[in-house]
Protein backbone atom coordinates (compact mmCIF):
# COMPACT_ATOMS: atom_id res chain seq x y z
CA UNK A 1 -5.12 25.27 2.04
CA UNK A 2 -5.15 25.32 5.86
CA UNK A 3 -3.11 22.18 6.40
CA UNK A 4 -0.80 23.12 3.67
CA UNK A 5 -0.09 26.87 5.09
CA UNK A 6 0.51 24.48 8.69
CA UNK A 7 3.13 22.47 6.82
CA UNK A 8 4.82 25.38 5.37
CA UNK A 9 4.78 26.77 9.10
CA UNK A 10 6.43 23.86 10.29
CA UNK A 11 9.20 23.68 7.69
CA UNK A 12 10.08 27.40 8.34
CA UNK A 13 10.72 27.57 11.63
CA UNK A 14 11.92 23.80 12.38
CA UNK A 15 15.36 22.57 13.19
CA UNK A 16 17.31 22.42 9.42
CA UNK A 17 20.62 21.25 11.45
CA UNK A 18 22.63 18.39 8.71
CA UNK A 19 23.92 15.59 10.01
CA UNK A 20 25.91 12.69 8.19
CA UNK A 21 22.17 10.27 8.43
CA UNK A 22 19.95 12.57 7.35
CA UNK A 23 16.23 13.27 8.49
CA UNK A 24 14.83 14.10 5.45
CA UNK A 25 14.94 11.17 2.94
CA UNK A 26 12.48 10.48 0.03
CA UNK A 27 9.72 7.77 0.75
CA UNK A 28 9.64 4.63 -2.12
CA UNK A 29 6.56 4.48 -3.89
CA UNK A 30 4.27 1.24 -3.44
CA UNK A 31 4.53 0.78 -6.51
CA UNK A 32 8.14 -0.38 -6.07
CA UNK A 33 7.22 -3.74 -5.85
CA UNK A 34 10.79 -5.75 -5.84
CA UNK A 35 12.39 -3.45 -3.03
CA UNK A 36 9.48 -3.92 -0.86
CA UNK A 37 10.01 -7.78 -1.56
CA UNK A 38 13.53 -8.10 -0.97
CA UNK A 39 12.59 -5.62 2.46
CA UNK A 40 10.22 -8.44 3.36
CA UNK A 41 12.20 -10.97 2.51
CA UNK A 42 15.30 -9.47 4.88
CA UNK A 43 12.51 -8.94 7.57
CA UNK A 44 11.55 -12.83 7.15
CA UNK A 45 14.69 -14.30 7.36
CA UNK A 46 16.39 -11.56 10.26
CA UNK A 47 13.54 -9.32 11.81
CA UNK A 48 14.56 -6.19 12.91
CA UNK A 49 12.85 -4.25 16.25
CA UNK A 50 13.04 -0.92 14.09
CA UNK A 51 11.70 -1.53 11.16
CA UNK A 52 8.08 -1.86 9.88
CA UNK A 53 7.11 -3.67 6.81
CA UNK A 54 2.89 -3.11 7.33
CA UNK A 55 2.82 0.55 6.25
CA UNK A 56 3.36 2.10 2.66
CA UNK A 57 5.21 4.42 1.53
CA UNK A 58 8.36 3.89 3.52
CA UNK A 59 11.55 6.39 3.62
CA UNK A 60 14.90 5.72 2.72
CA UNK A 61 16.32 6.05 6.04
CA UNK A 62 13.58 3.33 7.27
CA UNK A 63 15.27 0.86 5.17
CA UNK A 64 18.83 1.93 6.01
CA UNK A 65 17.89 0.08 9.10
CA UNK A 66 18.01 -3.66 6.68
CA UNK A 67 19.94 -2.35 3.92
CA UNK A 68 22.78 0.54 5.36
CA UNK A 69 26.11 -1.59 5.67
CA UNK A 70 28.01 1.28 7.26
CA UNK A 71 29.37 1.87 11.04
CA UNK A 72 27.37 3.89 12.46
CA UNK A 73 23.89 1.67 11.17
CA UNK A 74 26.32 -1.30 13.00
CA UNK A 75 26.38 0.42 15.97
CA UNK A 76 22.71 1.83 16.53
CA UNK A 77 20.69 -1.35 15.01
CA UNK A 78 23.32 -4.31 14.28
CA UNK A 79 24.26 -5.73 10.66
CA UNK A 80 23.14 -9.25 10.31
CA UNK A 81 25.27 -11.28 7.76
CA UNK A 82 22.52 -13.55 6.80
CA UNK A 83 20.96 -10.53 5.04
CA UNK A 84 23.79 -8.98 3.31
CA UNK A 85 23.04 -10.37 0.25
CA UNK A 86 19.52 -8.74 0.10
CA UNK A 87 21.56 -5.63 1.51
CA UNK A 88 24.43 -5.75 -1.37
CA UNK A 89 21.09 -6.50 -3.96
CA UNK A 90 19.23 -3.13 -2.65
CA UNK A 91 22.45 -1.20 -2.67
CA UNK A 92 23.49 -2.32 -6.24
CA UNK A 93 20.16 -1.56 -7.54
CA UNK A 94 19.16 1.52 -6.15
CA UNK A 95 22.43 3.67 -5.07
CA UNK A 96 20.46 5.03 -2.32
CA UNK A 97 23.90 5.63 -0.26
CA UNK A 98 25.31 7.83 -3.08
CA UNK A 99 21.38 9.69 -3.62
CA UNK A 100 21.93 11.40 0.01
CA UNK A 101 26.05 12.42 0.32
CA UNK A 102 26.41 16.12 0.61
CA UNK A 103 24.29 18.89 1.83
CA UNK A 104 22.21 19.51 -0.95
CA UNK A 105 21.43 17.22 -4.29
CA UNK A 106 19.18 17.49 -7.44
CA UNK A 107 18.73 14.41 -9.22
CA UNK A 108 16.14 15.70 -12.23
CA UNK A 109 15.87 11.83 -13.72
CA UNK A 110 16.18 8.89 -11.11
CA UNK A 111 14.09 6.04 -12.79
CA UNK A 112 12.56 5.72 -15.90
CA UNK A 113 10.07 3.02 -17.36
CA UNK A 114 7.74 2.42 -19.88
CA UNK A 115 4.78 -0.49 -19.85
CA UNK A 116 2.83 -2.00 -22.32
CA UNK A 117 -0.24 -3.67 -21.88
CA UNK A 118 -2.04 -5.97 -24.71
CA UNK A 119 -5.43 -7.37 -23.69
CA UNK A 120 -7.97 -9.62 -25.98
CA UNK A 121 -11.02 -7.34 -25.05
CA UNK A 122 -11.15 -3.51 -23.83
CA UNK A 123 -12.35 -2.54 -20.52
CA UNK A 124 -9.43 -5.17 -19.01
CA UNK A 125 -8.04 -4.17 -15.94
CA UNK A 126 -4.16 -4.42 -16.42
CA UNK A 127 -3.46 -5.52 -13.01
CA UNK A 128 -5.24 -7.78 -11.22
CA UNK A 129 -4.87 -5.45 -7.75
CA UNK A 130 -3.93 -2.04 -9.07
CA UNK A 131 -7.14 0.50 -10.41
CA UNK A 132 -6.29 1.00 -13.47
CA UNK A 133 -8.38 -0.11 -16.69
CA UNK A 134 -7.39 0.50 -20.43
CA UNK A 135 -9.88 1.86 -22.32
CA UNK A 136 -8.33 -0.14 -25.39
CA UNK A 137 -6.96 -3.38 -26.02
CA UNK A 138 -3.58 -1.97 -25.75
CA UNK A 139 -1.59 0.77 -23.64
CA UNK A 140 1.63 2.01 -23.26
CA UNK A 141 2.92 4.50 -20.76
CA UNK A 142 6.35 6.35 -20.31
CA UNK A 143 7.21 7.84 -16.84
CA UNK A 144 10.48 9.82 -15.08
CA UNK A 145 11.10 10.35 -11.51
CA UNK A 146 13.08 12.78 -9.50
CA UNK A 147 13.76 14.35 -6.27
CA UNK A 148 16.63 17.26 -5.16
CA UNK A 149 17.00 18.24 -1.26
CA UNK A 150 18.43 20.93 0.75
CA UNK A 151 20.19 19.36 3.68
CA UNK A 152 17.20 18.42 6.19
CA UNK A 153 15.42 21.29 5.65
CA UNK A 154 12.92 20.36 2.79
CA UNK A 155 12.95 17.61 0.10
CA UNK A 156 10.88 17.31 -3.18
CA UNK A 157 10.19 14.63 -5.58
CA UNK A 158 8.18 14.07 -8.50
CA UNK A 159 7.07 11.09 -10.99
CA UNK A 160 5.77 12.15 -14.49
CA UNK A 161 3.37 9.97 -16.75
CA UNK A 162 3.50 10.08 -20.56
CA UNK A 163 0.68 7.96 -21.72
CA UNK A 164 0.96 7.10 -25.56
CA UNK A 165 -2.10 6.09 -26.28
CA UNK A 166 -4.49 8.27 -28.86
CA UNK A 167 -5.03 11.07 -26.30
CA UNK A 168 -1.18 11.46 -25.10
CA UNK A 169 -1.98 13.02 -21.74
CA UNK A 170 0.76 14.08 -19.58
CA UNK A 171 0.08 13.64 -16.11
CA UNK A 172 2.04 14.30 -12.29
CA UNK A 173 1.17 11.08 -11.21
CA UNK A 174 3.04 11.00 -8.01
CA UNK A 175 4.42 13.78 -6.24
CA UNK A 176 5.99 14.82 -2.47
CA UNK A 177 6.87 17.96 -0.64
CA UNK A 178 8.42 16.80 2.80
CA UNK A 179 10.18 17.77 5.78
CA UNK A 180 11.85 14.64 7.99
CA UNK A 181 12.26 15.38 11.80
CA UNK A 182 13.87 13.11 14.50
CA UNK A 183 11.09 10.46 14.41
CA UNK A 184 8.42 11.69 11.80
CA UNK A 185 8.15 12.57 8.62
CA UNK A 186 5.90 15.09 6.99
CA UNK A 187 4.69 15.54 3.73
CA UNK A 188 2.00 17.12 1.03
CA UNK A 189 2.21 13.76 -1.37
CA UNK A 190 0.44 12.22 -4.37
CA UNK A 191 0.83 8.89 -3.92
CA UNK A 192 -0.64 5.47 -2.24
CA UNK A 193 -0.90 4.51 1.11
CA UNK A 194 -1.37 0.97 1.98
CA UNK A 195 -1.99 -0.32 5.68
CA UNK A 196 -1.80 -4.15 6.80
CA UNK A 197 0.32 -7.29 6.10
CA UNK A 198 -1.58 -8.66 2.88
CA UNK A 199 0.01 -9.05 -0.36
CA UNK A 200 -2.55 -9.47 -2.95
CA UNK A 201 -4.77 -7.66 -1.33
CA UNK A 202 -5.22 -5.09 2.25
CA UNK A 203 -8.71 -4.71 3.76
CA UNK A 204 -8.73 -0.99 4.68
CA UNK A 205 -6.38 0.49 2.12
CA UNK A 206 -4.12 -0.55 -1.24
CA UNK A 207 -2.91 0.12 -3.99
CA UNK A 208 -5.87 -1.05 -5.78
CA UNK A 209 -6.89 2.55 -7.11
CA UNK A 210 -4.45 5.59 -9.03
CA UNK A 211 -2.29 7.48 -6.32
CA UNK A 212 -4.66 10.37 -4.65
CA UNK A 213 -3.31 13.89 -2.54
CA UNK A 214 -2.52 12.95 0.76
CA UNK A 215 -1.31 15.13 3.76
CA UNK A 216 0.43 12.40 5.82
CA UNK A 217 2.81 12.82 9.00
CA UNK A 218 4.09 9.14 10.21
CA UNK A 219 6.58 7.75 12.42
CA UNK A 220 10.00 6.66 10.45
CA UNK A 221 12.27 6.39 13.43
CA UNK A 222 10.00 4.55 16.17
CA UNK A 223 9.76 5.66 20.12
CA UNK A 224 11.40 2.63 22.17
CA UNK A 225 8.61 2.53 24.97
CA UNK A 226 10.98 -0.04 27.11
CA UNK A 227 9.60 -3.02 27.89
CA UNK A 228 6.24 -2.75 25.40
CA UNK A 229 8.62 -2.19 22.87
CA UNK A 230 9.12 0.68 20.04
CA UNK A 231 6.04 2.57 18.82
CA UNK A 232 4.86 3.72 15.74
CA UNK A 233 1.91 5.93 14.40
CA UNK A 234 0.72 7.46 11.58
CA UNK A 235 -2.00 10.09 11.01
CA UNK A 236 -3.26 10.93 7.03
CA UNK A 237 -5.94 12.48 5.05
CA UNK A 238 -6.74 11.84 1.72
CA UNK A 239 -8.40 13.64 -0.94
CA UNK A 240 -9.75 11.50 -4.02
CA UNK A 241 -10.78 13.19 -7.32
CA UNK A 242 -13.48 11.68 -8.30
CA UNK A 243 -16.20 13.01 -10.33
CA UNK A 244 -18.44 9.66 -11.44
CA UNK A 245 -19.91 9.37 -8.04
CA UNK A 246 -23.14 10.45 -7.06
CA UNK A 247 -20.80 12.64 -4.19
CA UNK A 248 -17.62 13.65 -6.38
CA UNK A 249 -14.51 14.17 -4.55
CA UNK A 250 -14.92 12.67 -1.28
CA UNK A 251 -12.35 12.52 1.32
CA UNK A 252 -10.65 9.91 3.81
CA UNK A 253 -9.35 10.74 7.39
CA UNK A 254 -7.00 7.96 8.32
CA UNK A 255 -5.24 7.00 12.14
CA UNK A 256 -2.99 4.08 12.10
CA UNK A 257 -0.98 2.87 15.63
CA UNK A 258 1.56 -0.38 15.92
CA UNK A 259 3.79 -1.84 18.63
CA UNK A 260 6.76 -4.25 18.28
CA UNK A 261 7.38 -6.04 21.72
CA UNK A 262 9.94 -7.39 20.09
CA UNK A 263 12.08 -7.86 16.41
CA UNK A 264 9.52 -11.47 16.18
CA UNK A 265 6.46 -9.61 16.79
CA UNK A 266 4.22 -6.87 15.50
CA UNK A 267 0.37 -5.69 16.44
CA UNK A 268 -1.38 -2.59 14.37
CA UNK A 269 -4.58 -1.12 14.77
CA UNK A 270 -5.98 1.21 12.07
CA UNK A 271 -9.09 3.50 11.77
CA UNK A 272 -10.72 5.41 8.69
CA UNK A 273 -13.59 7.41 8.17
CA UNK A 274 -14.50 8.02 4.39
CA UNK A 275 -16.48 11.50 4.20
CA UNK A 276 -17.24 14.52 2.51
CA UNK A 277 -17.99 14.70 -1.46
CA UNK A 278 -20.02 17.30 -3.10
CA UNK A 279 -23.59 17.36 -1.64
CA UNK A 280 -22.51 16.19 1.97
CA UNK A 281 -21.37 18.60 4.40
CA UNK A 282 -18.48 20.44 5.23
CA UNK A 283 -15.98 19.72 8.00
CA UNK A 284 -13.31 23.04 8.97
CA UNK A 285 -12.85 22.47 12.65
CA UNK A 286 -10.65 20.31 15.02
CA UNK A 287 -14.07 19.23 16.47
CA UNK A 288 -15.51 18.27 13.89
CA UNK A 289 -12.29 15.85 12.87
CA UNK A 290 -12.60 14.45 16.46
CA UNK A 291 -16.03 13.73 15.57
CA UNK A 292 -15.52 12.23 12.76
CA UNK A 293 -12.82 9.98 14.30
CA UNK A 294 -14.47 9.31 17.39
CA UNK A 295 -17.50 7.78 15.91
CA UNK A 296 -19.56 9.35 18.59
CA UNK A 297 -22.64 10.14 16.38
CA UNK A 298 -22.23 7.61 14.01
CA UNK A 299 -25.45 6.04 12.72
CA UNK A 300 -27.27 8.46 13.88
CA UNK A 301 -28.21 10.54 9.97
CA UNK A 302 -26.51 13.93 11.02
CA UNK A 303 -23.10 15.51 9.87
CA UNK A 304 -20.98 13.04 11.30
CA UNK A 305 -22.61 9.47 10.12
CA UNK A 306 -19.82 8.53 7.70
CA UNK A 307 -18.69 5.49 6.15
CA UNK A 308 -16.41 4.03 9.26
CA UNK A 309 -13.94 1.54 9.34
CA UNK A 310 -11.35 0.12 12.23
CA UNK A 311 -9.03 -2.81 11.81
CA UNK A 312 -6.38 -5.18 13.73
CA UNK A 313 -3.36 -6.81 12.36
CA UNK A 314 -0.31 -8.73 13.60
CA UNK A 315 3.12 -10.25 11.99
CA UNK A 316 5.06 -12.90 13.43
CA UNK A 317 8.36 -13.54 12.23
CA UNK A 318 10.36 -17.03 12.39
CA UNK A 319 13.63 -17.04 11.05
CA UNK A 320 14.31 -19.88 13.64
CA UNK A 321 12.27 -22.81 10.96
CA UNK A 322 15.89 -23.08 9.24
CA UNK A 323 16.95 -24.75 11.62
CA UNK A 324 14.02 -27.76 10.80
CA UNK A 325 13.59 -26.66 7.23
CA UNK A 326 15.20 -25.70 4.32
CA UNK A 327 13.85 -22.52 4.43
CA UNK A 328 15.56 -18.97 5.96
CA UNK A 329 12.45 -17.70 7.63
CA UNK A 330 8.97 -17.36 7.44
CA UNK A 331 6.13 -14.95 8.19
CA UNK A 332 2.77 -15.53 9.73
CA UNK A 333 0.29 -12.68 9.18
CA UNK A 334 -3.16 -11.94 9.94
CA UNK A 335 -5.26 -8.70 8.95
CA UNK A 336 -8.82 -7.97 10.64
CA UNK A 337 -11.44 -5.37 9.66
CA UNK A 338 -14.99 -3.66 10.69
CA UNK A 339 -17.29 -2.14 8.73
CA UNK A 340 -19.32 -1.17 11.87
CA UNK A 341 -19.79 -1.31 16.20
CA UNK A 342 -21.93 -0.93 18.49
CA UNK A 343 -19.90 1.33 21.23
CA UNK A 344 -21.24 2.78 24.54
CA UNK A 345 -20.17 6.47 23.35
CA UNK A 346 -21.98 6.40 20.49
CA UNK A 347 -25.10 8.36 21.01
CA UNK A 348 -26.88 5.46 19.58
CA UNK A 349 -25.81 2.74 21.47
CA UNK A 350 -25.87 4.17 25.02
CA UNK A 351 -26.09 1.39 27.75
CA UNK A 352 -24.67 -1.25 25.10
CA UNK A 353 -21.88 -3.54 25.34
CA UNK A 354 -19.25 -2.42 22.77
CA UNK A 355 -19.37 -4.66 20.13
CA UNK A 356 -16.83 -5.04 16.37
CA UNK A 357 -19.49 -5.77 13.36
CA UNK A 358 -18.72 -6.92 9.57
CA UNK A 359 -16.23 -9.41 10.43
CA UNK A 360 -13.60 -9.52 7.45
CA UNK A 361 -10.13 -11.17 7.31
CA UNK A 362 -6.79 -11.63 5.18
CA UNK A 363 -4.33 -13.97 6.39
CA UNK A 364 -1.28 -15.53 4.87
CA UNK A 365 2.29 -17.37 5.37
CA UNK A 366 5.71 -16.23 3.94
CA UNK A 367 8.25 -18.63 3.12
CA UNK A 368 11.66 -17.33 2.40
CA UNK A 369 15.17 -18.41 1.48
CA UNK A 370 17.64 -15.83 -0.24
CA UNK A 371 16.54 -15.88 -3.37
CA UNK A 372 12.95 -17.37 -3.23
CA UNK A 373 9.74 -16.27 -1.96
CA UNK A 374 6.83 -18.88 -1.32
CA UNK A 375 2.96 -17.36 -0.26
CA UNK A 376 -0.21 -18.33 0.21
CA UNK A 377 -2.57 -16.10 1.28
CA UNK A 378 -6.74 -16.17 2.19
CA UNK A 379 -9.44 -13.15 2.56
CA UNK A 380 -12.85 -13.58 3.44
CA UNK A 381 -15.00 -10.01 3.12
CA UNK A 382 -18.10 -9.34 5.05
CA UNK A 383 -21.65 -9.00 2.91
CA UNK A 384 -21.69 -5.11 3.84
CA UNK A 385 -18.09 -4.55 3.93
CA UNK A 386 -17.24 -1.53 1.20
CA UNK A 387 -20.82 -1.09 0.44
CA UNK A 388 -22.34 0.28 3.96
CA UNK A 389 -22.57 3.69 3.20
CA UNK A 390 -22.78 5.79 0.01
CA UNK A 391 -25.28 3.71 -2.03
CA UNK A 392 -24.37 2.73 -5.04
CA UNK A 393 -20.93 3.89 -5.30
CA UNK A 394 -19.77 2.66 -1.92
CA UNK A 395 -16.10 2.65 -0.65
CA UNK A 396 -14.53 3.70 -3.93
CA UNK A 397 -12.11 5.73 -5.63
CA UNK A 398 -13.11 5.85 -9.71
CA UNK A 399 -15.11 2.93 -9.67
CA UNK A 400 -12.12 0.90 -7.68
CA UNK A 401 -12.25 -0.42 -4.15
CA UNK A 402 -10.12 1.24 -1.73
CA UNK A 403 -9.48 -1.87 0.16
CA UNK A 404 -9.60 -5.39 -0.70
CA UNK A 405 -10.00 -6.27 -4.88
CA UNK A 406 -12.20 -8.97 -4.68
CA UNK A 407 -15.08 -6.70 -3.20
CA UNK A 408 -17.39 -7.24 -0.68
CA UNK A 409 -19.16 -10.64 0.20
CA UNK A 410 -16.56 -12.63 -1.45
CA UNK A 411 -13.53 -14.89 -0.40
CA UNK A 412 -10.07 -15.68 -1.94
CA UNK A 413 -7.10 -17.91 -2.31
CA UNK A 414 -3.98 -17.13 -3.62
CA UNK A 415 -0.48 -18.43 -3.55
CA UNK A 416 2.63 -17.28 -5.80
CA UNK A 417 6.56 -18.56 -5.97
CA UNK A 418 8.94 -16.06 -7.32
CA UNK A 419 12.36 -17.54 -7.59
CA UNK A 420 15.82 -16.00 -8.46
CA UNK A 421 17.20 -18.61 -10.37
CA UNK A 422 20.52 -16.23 -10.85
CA UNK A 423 20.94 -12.73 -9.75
CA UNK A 424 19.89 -11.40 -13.15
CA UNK A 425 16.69 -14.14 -14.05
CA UNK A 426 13.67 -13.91 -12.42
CA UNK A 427 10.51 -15.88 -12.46
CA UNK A 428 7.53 -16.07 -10.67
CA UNK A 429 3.92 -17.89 -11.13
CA UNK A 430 1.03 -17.29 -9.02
CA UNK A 431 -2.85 -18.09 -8.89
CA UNK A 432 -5.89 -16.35 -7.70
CA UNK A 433 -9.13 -17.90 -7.20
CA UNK A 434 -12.11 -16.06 -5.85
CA UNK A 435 -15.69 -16.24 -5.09
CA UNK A 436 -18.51 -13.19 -4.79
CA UNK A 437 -21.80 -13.19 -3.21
CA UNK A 438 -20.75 -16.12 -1.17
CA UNK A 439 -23.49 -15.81 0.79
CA UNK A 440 -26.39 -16.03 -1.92
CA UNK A 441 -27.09 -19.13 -4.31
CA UNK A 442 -25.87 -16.80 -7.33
CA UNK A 443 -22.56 -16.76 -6.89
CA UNK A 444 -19.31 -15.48 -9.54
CA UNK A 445 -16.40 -17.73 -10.01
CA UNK A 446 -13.59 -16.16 -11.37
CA UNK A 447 -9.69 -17.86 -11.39
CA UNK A 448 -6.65 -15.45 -12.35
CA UNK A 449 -3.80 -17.39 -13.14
CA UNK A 450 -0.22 -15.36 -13.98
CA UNK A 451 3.17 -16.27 -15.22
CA UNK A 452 5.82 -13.80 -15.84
CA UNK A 453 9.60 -12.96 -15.31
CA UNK A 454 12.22 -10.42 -14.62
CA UNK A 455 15.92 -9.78 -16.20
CA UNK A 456 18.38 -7.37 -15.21
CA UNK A 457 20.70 -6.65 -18.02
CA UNK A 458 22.55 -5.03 -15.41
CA UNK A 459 22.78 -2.74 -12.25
CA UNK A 460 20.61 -0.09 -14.26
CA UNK A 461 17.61 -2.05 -17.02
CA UNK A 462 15.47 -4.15 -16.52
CA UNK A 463 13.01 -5.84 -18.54
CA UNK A 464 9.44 -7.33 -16.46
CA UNK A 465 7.09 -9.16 -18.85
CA UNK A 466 3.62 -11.22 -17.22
CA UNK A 467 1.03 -13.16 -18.87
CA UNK A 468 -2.36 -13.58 -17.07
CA UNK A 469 -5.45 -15.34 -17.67
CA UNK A 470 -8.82 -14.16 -16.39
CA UNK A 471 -11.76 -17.26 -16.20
CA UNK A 472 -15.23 -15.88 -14.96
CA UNK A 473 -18.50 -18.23 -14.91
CA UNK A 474 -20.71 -15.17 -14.79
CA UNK A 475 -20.16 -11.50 -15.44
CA UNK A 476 -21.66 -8.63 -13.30
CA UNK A 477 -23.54 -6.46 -14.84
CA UNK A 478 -24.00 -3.95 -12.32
CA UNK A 479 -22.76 -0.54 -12.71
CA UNK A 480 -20.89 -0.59 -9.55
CA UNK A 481 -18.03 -2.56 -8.41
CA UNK A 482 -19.35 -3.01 -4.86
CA UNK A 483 -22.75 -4.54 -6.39
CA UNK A 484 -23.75 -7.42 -7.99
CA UNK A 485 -26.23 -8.77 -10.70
CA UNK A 486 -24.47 -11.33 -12.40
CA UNK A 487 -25.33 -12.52 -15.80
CA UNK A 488 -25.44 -16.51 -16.47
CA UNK A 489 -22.55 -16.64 -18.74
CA UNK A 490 -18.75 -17.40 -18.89
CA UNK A 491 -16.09 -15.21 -19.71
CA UNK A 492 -12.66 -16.15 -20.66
CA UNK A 493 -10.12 -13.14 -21.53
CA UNK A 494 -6.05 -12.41 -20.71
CA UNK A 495 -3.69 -9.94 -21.21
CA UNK A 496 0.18 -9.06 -21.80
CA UNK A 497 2.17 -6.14 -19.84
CA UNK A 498 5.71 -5.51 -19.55
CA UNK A 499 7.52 -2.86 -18.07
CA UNK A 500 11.71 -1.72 -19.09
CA UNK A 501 12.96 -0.18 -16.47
CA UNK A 502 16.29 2.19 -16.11
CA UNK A 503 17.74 3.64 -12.83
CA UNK A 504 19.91 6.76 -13.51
């Protein structure tokens, strides 16, 4: 209640001026998967200095920076013509332009979907990187989302689930309360945040598990720090309900920093520590959250030996391979995480050499042309990584790793194409194959291979539909999905979703 009565503070007595551009714009859910493509893919082929496409959610006014065709967005940041069919694609779709003109604005209904899911056996999870697992062979789910604004002053929005199964629960499945100031924004939210370049997968955080209460400030408009570029940062914590693990309801404290020396180039460094939970103590003070972050007594068994985690990742952009390809740009990306150190200010490891420990790694290229994306992507994930602390639930949220999917001790390969063939028909195919307790003789094999399209009838529906097929040569037993006792068998299942979508 603290940090909320803070935020309220803040939003009384801060600057509520309008202006044309506002400050306060509504952030796009990660789970907005084609708009953060078609941002990536307009990064790819023409990088911009001000925008960042390696933290989720993003505002609306971030992405004016690719997408906003007017004057003034000429003047400040440049329009690039290579991209303004992306920009005319985003603009069509979404009306984000005509969302924010006037002082005020209530829009009670701005998408609607439903999905279906169909699977041959229950217990399937229904995407192969999002936490969610239907507890039938089928499941269908009906959701609205809104927002309404007053000027700059405050903006709310909200996403409501209707799932149609047998129980029929109603749910607020995403929510936001925010106030936008001339770099930051700052918001109460119930949503996912996701940190690093990946695409099937980030180390520290993803979208792998249900969206959790978040207090989150983070840069939207960066700081230009000269000649080291513009700056970015981002500071979070979130609380997960969870009441399966031996410490229900644990909580995550998250920093994240990154630096663009230039529009080609982009280096982030993020830190987490995953505490708290019923039975472990109780942190109230600013002290004890610079503990926590600090690391100082990590290790060590007291109040402040949490589950820690730092990582380092960097984008490279080169839109200059069309001129010795047929492609319009391509990405280079690399993601780096540790599960542990050894640091000199740790009261542990005095008169040590600081040292990163639990080496994992994601790293990927983008190929793009206008209407075509082409990735292939690698993780490898230390033995301990996820599983360090909080025996036998580990780094969790409801059963479902925070970071990675795969797990710990495991490495992956994926590629996917998704190709517009015309500006209504989609299609896209992709594969998966992974490998768990890589570093033992008894190791799981397990391929995911997916097909699936998307057609816009027009501007407004949509229609997604995916077929994926799940190959395992053993199954894991284990009640946890950060341990492993596999059993010598194979198991062969798929599944069906779709999802009809309908922008108001």
């Amino acid at each position: 209640m603290r940090i909320f009565y803070c935020f309220l503070f803040i939003l009384i007595f801060s600057n509520a001026a309008f202006s044309v551009t506002k400050k306060t714009t509504d952030d796009i859910p990660a789970s907005n998967e084609y708009l953060y493509r078609l941002s990536e893919r307009a990064m790819t082929i023409s990088p911009s200095a001000f925008y960042s496409d390696t933290f989720k959610p993003v505002s609306y006014r971030e992405t004016a920076v690719l997408f906003h065709q007017d004057e003034n967005y000429a003047d400040l940041f440049g329009v690039n013509e290579k991209i303004k069919f992306l920009a005319d694609r985003v603009n069509n779709l979404y009306g984000f332009e005509d969302d924010y003109k006037g002082y005020s604005n209530i829009i009670p209904l701005k998408f609607a979907k439903m999905s279906g899911f169909y699977s041959d056996d229950k217990n399937t999870p229904y995407y192969s990187s999002f936490g969610k697992k239907s507890e039938e062979e089928y499941y269908f789910d009906a959701s609205a989302y809104g927002f309404g604004y007053i000027g700059d002053v405050i903006l709310g929005a909200y996403e409501i689930k209707f799932e149609l199964n047998e129980n029929e629960d109603v749910d607020l499945s995403r929510f936001r309360l925010k106030k936008g100031f001339k770099h930051i924004g700052v918001e109460v939210m119930k949503d996912n945040i996701v940190t690093g370049p990946g695409y099937f997968g980030q180390l520290l955080l993803s979208d792998n598990i249900e969206p959790e209460i978040s207090v989150l400030a983070k840069t939207e408009i960066p700081y230009n720090w000269g000649i080291l570029g513009n700056f970015r940062w981002y500071l979070w914590n979130t609380w997960f309900d969870d009441d399966d693990r031996v410490s229900s309801d644990p909580k995550l404290l998250g920093m994240r920093l990154s630096l663009k020396p230039s529009k080609y180039f982009e280096i982030g460094a993020t830190r987490v520590s995953y505490y708290g939970g019923s039975g472990n103590h109780d942190y109230s003070s600013l002290s004890d959250y610079w503990k926590l972050f600090t690391a100082k007594y990590e290790n060590t068994g007291g109040k402040w030996d949490t589950d820690q985690h730092v990582g380092l990742d960097t984008s490279i952009y080169v839109p200059a391979i069309n001129k010795v390809s047929p492609f319009d740009g391509m990405k280079l990306y690399a993601e780096a995480a540790w599960n542990d150190i050894t640091a000199p200010w740790q009261e542990e490891d005095k008169g040590k050499s600081f040292k990163l420990r639990g080496d994992s790694y994601v790293f990927g290229i983008l190929l793009v042309r206008k209407n075509m994306d082409i990735r292939l992507e690698g993780a490898n994930i230390y033995r301990e990584t996820y599983a360090h602390h909080n025996y036998p639930d580990g780094y969790t949220d409801d059963d479902y790793i925070i970071g990675h999917y795969i797990g710990r001790d495991a490495e992956m390969m994926g590629f996917e194409v998704y190709y517009e063939f015309t500006e209504r028909l989609h299609g896209y195919i992709g594969n998966e194959h992974i490998e768990r307790n890589v570093d033992t003789e008894d190791k799981q094999k397990e391929n995911i291979a997916y097909v699936g399209g998307k057609y816009f009838f027009n501007n407004k529906l949509s229609l997604e539909t995916r077929f994926t097929y799940i190959d395992k040569n053993k199954v894991n037993t284990y009640d946890s999905s950060v341990n492993y006792q596999f059993e010598d068998k194979s198991e062969q299942n798929y599944y069906f979703n779709f999802e009809i979508s309908y922008t108001f």
